[in-house]
Protein backbone atom coordinates (compact mmCIF):
# COMPACT_ATOMS: atom_id res chain seq x y z
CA UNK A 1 -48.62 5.89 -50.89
CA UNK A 2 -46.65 8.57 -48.76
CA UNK A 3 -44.62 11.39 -50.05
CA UNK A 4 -43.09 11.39 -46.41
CA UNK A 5 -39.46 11.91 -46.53
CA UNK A 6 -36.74 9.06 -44.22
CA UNK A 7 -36.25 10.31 -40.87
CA UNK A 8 -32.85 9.31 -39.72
CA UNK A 9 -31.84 10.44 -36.21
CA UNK A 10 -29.07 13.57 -36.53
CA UNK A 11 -26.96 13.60 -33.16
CA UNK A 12 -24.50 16.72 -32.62
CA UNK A 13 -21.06 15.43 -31.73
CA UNK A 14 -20.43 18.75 -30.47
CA UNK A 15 -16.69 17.13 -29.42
CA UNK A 16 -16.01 16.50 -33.00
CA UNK A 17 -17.38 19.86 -34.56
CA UNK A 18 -20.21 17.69 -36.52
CA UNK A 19 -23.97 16.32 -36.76
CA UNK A 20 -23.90 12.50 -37.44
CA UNK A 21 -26.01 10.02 -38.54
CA UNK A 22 -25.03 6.25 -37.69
CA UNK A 23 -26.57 3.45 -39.82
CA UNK A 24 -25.19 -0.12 -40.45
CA UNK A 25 -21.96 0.53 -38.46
CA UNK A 26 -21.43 3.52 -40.40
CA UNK A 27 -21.72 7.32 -40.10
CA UNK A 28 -22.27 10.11 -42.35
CA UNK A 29 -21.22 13.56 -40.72
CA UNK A 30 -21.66 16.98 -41.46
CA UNK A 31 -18.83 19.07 -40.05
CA UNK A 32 -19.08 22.36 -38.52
CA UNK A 33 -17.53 25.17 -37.01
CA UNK A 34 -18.74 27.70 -35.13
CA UNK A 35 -17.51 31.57 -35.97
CA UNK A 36 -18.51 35.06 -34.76
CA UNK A 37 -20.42 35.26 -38.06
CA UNK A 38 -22.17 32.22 -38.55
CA UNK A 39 -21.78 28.59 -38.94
CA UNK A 40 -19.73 26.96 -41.50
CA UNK A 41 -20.30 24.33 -42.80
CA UNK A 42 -17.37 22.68 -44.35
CA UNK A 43 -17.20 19.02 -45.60
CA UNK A 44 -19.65 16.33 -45.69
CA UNK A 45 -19.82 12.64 -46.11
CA UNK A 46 -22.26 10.48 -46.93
CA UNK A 47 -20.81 6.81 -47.33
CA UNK A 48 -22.04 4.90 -50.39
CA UNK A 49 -24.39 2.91 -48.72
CA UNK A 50 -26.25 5.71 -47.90
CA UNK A 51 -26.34 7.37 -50.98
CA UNK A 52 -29.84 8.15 -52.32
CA UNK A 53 -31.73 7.32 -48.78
CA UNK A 54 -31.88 10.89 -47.83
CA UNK A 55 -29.42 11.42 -44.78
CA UNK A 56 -27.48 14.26 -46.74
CA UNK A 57 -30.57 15.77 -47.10
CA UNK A 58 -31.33 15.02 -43.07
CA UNK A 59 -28.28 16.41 -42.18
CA UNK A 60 -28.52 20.01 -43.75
CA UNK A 61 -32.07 20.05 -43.07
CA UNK A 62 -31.30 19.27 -39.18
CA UNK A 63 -28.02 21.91 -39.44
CA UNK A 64 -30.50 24.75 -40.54
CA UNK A 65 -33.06 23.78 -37.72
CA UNK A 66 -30.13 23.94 -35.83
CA UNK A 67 -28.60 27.26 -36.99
CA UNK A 68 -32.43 29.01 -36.85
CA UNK A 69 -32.49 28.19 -33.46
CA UNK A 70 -29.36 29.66 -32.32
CA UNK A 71 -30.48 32.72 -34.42
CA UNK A 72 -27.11 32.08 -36.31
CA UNK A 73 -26.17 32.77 -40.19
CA UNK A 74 -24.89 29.84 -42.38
CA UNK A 75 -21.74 29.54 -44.30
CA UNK A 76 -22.24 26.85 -47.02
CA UNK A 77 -18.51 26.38 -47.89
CA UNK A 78 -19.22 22.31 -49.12
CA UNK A 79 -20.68 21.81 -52.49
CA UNK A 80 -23.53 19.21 -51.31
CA UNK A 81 -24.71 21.97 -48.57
CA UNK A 82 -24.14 24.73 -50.84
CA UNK A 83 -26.22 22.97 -53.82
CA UNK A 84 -29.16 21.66 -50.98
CA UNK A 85 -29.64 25.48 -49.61
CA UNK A 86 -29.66 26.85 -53.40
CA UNK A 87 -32.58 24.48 -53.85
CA UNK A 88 -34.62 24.97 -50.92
CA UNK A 89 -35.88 28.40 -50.66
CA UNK A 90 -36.80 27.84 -46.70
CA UNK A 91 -33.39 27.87 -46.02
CA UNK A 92 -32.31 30.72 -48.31
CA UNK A 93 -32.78 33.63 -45.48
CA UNK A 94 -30.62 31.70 -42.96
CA UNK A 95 -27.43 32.13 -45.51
CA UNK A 96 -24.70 34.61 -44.84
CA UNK A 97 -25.25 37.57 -47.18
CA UNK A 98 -21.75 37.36 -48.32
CA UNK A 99 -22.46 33.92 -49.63
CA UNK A 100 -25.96 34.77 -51.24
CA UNK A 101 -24.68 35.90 -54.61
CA UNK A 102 -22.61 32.43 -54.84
CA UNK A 103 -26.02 30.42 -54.46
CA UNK A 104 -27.89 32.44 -56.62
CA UNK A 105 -30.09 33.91 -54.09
């Protein structure tokens, strides 16, 4: 048995301000928008379908690739990004410092 987690394939709809994953005819998003300071992050969806297959989990984990890369900070407005980052210690150094103390971190 494998503790490997789902891969689902995260495009950026760059047009829409959001990274996407598209599954049954459906999509779960991740909004964004870029700032001076950072990248905020401010709504996502995950249709119920999708719940507990790991694509909101996908999605912030391909947003931080996404915001190391572009050497930018992260602003995790949105509960379910907010809640993943607070969890996942990997990520916690990529957070904006004003939004440290409201994760915990």
């Amino acid at each position: 048995m494998t503790d490997a987690k789902p891969t689902f394939e995260v495009t950026d709809n760059s047009k829409d301000g959001r990274f996407e994953v598209h599954l049954d005819g459906d999509t779960a998003f991740a909004e964004y928008r870029l700032l001076e300071s950072g990248i905020l992050f401010p709504h996502t969806v995950v249709p119920p379908a999708f719940e507990g297959r790991g694509v909101g989990g996908a999605l912030v984990r391909h947003a931080m690739a996404y915001a190391r890369e572009k050497g930018m900070k992260v602003i995790p407005v949105c509960t379910f990004f907010a809640g993943y980052i607070a969890k996942h210690p990997e990520f916690h150094d990529l957070v904006h410092p004003d939004y440290r103390k409201a994760l915990g971190i």
